[in-house]
Protein backbone atom coordinates (compact mmCIF):
# COMPACT_ATOMS: atom_id res chain seq x y z
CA UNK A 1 -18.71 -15.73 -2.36
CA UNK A 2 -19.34 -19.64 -3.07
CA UNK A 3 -15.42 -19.84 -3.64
CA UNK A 4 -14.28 -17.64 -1.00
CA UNK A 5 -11.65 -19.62 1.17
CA UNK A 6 -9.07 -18.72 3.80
CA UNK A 7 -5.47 -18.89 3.04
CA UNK A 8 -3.25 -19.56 6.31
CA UNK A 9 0.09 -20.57 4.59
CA UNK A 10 2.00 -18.24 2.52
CA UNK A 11 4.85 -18.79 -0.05
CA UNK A 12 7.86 -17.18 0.51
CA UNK A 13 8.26 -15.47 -2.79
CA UNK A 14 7.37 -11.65 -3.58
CA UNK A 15 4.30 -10.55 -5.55
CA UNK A 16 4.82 -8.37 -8.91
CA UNK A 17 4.33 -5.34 -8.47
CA UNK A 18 2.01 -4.93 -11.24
CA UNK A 19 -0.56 -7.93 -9.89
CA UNK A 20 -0.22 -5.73 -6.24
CA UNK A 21 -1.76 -2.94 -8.79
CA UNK A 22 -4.10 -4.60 -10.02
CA UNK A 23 -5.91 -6.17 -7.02
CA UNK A 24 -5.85 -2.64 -5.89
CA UNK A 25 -7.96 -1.20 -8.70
CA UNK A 26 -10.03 -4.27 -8.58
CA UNK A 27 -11.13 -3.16 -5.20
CA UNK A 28 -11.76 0.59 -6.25
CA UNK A 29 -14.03 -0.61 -8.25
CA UNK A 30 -16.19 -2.45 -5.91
CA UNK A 31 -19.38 -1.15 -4.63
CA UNK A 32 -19.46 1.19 -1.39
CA UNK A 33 -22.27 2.23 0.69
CA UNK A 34 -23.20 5.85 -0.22
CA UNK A 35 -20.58 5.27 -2.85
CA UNK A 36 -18.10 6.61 -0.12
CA UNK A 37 -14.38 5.77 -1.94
CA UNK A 38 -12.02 7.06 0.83
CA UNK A 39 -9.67 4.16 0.76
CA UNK A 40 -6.64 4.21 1.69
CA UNK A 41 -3.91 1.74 1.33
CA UNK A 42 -0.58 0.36 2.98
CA UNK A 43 1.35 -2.12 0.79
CA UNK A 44 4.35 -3.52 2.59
CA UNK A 45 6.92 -5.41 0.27
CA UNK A 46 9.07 -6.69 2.72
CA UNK A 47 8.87 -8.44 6.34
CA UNK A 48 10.45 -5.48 8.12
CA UNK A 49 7.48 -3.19 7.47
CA UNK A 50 5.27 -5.14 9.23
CA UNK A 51 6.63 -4.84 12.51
CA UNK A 52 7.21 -0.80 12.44
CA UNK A 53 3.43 -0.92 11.50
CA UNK A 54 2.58 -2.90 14.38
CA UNK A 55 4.24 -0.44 16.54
């Protein structure tokens, strides 16, 4: 948590799939309250996702 910082600016390059993938099972693997693991995710690869989400 010491090095926890906000990020506001973005590159405009895409992420490999395979790094997606892992930050993914990083978080499974986090602790949960009453070990509760119903996640689910959304992983949008491209700018035009984001707005029919929104919607």
């Amino acid at each position: 948590m010491r090095k926890r910082r906000t990020v506001r600016e973005f590159l405009d390059k895409e992420v490999d799939f395979e790094a997606i993938k892992r930050i993914l099972e990083a978080g499974n693997q986090a602790p949960t309250w009453n070990h509760n693991r119903s996640w689910s995710y959304i992983v949008l690869r491209t700018g035009r996702g984001t707005e029919t989400l929104c919607r």
